[in-house]
C-alpha atoms as a PDB file:
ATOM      1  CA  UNK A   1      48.451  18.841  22.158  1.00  0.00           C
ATOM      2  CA  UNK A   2      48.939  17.231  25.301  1.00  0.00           C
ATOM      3  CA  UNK A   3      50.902  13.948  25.657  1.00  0.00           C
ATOM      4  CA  UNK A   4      51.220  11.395  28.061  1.00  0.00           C
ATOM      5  CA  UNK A   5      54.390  11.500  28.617  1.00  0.00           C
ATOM      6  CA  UNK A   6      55.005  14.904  29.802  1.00  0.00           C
ATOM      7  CA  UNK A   7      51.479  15.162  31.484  1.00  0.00           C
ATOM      8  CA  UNK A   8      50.961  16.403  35.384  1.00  0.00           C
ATOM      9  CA  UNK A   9      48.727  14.314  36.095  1.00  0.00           C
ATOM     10  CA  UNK A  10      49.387  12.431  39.460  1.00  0.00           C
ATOM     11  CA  UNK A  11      50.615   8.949  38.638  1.00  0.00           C
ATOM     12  CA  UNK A  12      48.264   5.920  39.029  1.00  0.00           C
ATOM     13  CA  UNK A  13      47.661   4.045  41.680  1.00  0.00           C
ATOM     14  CA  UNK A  14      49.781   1.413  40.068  1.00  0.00           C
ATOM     15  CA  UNK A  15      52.441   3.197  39.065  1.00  0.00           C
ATOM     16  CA  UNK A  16      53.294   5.591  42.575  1.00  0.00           C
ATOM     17  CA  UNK A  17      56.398   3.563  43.669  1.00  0.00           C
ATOM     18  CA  UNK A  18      55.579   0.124  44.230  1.00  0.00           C
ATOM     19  CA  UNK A  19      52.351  -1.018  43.028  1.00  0.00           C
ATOM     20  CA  UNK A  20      49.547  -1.629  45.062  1.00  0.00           C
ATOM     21  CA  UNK A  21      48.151  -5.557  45.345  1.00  0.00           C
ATOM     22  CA  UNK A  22      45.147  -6.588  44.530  1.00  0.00           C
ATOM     23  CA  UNK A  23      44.190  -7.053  47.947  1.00  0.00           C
ATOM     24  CA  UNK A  24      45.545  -3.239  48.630  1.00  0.00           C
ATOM     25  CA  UNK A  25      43.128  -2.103  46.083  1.00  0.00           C
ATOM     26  CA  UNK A  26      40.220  -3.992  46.987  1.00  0.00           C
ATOM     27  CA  UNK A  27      40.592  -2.640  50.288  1.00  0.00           C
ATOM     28  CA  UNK A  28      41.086   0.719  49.542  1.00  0.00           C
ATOM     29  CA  UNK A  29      38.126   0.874  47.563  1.00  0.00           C
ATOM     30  CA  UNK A  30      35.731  -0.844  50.502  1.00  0.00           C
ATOM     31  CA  UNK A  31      37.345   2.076  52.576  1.00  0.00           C
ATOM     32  CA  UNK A  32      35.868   4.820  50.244  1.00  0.00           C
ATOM     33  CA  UNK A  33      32.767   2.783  51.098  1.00  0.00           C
ATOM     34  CA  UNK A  34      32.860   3.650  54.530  1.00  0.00           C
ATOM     35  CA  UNK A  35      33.884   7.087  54.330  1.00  0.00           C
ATOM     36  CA  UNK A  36      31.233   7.755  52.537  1.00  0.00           C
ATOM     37  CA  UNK A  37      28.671   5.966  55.063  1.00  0.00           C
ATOM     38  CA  UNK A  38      30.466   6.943  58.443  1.00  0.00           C
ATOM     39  CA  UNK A  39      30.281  10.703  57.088  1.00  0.00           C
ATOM     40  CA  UNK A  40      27.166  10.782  55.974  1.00  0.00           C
ATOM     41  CA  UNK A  41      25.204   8.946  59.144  1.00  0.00           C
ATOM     42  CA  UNK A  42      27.533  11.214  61.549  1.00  0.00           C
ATOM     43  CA  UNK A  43      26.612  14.312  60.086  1.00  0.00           C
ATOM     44  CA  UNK A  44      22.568  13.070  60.153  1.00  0.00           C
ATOM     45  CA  UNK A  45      22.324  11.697  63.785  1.00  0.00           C
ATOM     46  CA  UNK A  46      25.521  13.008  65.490  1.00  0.00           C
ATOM     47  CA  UNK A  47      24.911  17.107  65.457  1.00  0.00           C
ATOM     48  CA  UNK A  48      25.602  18.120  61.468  1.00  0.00           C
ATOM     49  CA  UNK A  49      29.832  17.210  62.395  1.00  0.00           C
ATOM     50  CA  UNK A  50      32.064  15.618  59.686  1.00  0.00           C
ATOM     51  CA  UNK A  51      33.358  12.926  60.959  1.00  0.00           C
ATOM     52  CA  UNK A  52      35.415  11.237  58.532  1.00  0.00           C
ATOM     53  CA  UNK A  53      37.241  14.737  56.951  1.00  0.00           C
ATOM     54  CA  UNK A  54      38.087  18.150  59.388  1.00  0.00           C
ATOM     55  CA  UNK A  55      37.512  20.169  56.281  1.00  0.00           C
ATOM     56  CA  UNK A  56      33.933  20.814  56.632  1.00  0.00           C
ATOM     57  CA  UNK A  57      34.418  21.243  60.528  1.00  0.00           C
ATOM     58  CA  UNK A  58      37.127  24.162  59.733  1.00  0.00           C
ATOM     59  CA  UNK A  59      34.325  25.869  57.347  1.00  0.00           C
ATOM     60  CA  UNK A  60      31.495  25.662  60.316  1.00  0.00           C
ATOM     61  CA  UNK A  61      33.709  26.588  62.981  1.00  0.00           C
ATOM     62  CA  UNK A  62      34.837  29.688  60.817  1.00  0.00           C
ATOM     63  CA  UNK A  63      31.280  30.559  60.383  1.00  0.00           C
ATOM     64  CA  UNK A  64      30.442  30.883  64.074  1.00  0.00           C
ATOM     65  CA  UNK A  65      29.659  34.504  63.861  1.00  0.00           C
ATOM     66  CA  UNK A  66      27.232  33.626  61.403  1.00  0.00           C
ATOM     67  CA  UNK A  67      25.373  30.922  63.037  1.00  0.00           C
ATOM     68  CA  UNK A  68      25.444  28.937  66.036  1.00  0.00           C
ATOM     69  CA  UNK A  69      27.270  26.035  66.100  1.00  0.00           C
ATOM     70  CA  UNK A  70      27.647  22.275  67.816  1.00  0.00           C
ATOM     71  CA  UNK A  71      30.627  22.634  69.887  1.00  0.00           C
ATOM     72  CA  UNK A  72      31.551  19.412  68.776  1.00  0.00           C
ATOM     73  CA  UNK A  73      31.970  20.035  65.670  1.00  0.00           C
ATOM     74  CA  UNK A  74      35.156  22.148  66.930  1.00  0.00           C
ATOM     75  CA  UNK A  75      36.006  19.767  69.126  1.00  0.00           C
ATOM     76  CA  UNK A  76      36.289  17.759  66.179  1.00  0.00           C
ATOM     77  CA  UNK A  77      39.366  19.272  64.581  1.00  0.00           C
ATOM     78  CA  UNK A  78      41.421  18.614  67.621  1.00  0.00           C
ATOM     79  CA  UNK A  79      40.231  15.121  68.680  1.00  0.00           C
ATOM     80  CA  UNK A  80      41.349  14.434  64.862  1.00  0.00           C
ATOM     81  CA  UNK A  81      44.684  15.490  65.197  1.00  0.00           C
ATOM     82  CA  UNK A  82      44.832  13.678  68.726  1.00  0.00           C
ATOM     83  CA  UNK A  83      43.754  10.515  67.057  1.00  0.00           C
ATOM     84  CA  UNK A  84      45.889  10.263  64.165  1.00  0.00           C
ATOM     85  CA  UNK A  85      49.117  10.728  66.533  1.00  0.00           C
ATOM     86  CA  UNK A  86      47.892   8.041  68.529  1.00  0.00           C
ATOM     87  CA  UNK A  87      47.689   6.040  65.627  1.00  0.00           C
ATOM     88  CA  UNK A  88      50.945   6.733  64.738  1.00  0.00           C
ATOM     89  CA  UNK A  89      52.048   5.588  68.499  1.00  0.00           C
ATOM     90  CA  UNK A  90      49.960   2.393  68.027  1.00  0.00           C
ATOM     91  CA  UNK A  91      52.002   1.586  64.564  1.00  0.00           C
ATOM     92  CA  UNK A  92      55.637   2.472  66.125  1.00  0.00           C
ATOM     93  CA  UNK A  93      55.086   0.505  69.023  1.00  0.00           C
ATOM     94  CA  UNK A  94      53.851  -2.902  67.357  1.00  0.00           C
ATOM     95  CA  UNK A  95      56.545  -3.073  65.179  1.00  0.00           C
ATOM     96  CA  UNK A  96      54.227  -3.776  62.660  1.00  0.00           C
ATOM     97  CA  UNK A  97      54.390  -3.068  58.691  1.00  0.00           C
ATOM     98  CA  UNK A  98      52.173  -3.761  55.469  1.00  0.00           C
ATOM     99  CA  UNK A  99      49.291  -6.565  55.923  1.00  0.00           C
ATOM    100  CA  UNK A 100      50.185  -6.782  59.456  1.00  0.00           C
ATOM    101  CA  UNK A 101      49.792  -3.140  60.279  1.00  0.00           C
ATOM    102  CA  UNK A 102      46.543  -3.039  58.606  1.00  0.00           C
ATOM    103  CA  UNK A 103      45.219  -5.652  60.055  1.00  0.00           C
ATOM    104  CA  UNK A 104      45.906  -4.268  63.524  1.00  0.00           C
ATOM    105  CA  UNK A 105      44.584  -0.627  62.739  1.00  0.00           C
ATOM    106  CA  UNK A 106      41.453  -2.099  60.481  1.00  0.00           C
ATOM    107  CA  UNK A 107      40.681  -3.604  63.902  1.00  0.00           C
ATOM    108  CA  UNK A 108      40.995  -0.511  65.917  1.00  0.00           C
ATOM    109  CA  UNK A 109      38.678   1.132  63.673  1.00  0.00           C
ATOM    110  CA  UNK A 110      36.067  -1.534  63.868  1.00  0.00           C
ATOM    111  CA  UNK A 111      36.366  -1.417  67.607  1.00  0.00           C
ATOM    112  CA  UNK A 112      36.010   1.896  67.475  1.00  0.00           C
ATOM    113  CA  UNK A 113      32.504   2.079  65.492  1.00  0.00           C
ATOM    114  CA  UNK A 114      31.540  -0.835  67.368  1.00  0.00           C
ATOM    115  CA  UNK A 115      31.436   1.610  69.932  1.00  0.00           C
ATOM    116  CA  UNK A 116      29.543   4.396  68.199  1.00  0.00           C
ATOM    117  CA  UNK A 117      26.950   2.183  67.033  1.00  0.00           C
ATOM    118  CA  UNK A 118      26.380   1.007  70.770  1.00  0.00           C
ATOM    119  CA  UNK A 119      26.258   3.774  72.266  1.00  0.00           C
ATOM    120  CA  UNK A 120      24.156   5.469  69.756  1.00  0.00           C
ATOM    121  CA  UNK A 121      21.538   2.879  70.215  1.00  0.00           C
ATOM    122  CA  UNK A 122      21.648   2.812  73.558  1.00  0.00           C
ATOM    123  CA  UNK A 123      21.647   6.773  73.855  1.00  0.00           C
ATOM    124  CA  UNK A 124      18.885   7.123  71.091  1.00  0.00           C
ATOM    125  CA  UNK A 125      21.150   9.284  70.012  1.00  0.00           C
ATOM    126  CA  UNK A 126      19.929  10.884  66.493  1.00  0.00           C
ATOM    127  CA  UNK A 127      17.154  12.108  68.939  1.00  0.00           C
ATOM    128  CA  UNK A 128      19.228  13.598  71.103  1.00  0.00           C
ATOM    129  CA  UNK A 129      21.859  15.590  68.979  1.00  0.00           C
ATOM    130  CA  UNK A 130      23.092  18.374  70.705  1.00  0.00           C
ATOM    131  CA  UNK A 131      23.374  15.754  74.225  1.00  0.00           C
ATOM    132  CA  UNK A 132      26.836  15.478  75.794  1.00  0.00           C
ATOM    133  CA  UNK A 133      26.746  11.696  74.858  1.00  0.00           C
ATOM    134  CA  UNK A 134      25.656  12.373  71.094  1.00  0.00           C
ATOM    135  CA  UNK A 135      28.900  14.372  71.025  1.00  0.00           C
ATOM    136  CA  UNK A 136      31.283  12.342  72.544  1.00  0.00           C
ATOM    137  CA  UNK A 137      29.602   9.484  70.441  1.00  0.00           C
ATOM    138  CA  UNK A 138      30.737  11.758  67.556  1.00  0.00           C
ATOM    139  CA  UNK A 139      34.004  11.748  68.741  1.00  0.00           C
ATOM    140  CA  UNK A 140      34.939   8.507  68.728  1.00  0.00           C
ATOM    141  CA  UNK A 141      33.689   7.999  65.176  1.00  0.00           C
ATOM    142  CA  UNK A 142      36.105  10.600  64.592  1.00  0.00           C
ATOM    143  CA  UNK A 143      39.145   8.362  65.887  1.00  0.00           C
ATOM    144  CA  UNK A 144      37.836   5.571  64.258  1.00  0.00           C
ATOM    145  CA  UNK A 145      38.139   8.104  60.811  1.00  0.00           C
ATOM    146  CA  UNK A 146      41.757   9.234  61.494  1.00  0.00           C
ATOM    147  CA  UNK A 147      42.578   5.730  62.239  1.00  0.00           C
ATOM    148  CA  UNK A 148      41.616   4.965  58.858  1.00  0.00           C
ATOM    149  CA  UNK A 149      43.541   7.964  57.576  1.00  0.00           C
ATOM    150  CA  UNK A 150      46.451   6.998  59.327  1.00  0.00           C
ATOM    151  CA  UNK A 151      46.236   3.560  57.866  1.00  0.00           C
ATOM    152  CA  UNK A 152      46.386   4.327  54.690  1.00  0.00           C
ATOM    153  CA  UNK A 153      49.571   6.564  55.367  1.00  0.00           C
ATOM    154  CA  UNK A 154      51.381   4.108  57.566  1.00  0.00           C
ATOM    155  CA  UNK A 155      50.916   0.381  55.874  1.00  0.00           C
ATOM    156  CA  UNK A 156      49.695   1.411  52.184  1.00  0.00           C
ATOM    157  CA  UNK A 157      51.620   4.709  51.484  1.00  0.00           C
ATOM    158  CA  UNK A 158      50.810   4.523  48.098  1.00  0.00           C
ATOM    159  CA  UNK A 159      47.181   4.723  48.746  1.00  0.00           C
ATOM    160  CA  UNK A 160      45.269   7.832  47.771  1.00  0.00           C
ATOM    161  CA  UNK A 161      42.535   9.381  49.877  1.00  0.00           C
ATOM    162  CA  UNK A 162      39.319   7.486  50.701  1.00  0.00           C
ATOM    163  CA  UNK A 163      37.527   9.972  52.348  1.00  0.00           C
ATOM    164  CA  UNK A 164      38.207  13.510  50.823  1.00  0.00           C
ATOM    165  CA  UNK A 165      37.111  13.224  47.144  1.00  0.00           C
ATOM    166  CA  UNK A 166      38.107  16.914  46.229  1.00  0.00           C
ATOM    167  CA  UNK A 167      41.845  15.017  44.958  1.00  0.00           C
ATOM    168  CA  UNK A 168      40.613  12.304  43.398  1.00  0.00           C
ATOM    169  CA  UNK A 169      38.038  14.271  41.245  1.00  0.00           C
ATOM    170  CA  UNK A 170      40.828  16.763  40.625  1.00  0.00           C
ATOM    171  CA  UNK A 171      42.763  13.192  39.027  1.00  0.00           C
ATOM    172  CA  UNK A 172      40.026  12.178  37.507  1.00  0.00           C
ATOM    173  CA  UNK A 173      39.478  15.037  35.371  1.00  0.00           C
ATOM    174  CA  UNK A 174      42.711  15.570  34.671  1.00  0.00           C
ATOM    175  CA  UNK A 175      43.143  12.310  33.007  1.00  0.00           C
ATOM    176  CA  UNK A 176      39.924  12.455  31.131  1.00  0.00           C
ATOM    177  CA  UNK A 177      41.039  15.725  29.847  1.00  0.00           C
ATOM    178  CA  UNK A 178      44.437  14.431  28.810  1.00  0.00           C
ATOM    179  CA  UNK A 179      42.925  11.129  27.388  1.00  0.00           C
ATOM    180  CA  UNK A 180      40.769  13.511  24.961  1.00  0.00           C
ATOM    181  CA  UNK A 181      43.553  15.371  24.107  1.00  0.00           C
ATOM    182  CA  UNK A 182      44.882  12.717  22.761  1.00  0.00           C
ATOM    183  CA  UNK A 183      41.639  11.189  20.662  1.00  0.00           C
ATOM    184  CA  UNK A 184      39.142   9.371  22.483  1.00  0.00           C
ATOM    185  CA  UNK A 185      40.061   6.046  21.183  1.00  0.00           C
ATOM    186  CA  UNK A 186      43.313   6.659  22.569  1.00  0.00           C
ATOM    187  CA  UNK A 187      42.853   5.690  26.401  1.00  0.00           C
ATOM    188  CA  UNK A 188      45.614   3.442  27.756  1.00  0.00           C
ATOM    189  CA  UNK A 189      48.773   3.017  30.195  1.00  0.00           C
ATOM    190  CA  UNK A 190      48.881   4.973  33.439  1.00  0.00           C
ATOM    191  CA  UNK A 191      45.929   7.686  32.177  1.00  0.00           C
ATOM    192  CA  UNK A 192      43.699   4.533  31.705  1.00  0.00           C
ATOM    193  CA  UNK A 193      44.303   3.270  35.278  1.00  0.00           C
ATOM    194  CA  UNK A 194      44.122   7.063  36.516  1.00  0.00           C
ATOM    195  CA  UNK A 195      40.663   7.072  35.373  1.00  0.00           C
ATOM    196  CA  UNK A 196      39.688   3.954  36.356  1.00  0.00           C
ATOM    197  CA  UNK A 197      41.005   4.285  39.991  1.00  0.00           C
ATOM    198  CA  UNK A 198      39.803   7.426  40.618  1.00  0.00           C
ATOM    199  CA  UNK A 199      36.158   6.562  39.160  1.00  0.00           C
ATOM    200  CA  UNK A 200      36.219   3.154  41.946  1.00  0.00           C
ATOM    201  CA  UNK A 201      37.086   5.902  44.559  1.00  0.00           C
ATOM    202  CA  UNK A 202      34.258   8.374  43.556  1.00  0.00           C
ATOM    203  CA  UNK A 203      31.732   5.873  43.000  1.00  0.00           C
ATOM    204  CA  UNK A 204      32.533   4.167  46.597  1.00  0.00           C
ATOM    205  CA  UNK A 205      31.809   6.873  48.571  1.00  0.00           C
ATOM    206  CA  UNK A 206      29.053   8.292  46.707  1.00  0.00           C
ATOM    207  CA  UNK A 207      27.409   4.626  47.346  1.00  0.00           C
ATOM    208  CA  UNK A 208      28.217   4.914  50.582  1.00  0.00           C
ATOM    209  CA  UNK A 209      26.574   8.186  51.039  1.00  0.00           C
ATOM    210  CA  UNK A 210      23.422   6.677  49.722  1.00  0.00           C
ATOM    211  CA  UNK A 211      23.370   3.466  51.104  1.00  0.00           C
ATOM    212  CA  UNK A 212      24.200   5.781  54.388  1.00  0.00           C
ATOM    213  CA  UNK A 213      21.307   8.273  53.573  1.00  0.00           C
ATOM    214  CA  UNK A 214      18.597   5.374  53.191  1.00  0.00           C
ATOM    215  CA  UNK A 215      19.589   3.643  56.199  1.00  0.00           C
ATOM    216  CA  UNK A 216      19.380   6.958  58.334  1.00  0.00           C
ATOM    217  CA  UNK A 217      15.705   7.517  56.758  1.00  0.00           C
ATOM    218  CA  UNK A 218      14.400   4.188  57.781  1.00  0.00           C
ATOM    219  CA  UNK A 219      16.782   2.828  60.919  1.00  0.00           C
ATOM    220  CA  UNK A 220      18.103   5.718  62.337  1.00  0.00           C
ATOM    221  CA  UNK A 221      20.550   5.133  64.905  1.00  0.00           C
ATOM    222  CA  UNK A 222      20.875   1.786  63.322  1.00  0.00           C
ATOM    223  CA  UNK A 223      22.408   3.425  60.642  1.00  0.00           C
ATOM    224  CA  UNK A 224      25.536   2.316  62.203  1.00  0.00           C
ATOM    225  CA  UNK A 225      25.516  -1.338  61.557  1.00  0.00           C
ATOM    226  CA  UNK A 226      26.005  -0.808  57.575  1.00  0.00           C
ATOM    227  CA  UNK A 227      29.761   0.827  58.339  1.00  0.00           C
ATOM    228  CA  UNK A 228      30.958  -1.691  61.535  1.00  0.00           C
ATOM    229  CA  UNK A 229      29.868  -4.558  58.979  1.00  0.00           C
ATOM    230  CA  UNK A 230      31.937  -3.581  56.056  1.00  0.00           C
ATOM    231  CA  UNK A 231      34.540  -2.707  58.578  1.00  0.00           C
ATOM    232  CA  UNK A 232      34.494  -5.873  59.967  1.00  0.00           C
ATOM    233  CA  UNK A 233      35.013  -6.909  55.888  1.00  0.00           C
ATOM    234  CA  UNK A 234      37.805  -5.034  55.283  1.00  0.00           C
ATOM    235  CA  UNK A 235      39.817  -6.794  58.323  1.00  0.00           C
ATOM    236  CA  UNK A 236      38.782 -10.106  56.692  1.00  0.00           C
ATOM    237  CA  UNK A 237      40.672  -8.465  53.473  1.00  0.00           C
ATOM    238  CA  UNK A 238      43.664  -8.053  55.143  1.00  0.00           C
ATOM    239  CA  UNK A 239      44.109 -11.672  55.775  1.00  0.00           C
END
């Protein structure tokens, strides 16, 4: 048998260093939200490119001897890299740390998709995939992505990811598995909140997804509201 104590499961999000506030939580979970949306309309209007993860870029770009792809989409992996140093700039030079220094990269990111949602409904651009504009469209989403990345790195370190769910389903089933090692009506302390956590995480994105995937079907390009709204939320969380 397994026990709790000497399990390898990742520690909770309440119980990596210094616990996360209720306010840190809340947010984190609205940002799986948009992950989930900002991926999913990208990848639907903006030329099949992930915008809020490179790891699905890396895979199409590899398969270019296979089958043509957007050139965007390896554009992608750079701009991404780009963008999260700048963000890391942005945080060193305000001076800025925990509420404060989400607040200010919250509202770079909701600048940022501010901008892809105007453009893209000025450029028609789920019509027009494959355009110059669609693609540089899709790179600023990107930015606004790694910004949100970066965020979580730079003012909630303690954070776990909010937009690549491959870790937090990897958690998740880890602790269920250890919780039924040790009896079903077992389920407490850090493998309780493990579960819970990583479940809020899941669940946010795949709503976002969709939420994302509905709104794409019968808006299109104004798809893009839904994630600059919640965005615009999540600054208002920060408060």
């Amino acid at each position: 048998m397994f026990s709790t104590k000497h399990s390898n499961i990742e520690p909770s999000l309440h119980e990596k260093g210094q616990r996360l506030s209720g306010w840190e939580i809340r947010l984190v979970a609205l940002l799986s939200v948009i992950a989930g949306m900002v991926d999913l309309i990208g990848f639907f209007t903006l030329g099949n490119i992930f915008t809020a993860h490179i790891t699905g870029n890396l895979v199409l770009v590899s398969a270019t001897f296979l089958r043509e792809v957007n050139p965007a989409q390896a554009l992608a992996i750079p701009t991404f890299f780009i963008a999260v140093g700048a963000t890391w700039l942005l945080a060193r030079a305000s001076g800025l740390h925990g509420k404060m220094l989400a607040r200010l990269l919250l509202a770079v990111q909701f600048v940022l998709l501010a901008a892809v949602c105007a453009f893209s409904l000025v450029a028609n651009a789920s019509a027009n995939q494959r355009s110059l504009t669609a693609g540089l469209i899709a790179m600023i989403a990107v930015c606004a992505m790694a910004s949100q990345h970066a965020l979580l790195r730079l003012a909630i370190s303690n954070a776990p990811s909010t937009a690549v769910m491959t870790g937090n389903v990897t958690n998740a089933i880890l602790a269920l598995l250890d919780t039924l090692s040790q009896g079903i009506f077992s389920i407490h302390g850090a493998v309780e909140r493990q579960l819970v956590r990583s479940f809020i995480l899941l669940l946010g994105f795949f709503i976002g997804c969709v939420t994302a995937a509905l709104a794409v079907f019968w808006f299109q390009d104004w798809a893009w509201a839904l994630p600059l709204a919640l965005a615009g939320v999540a600054i208002l969380l920060a408060r």
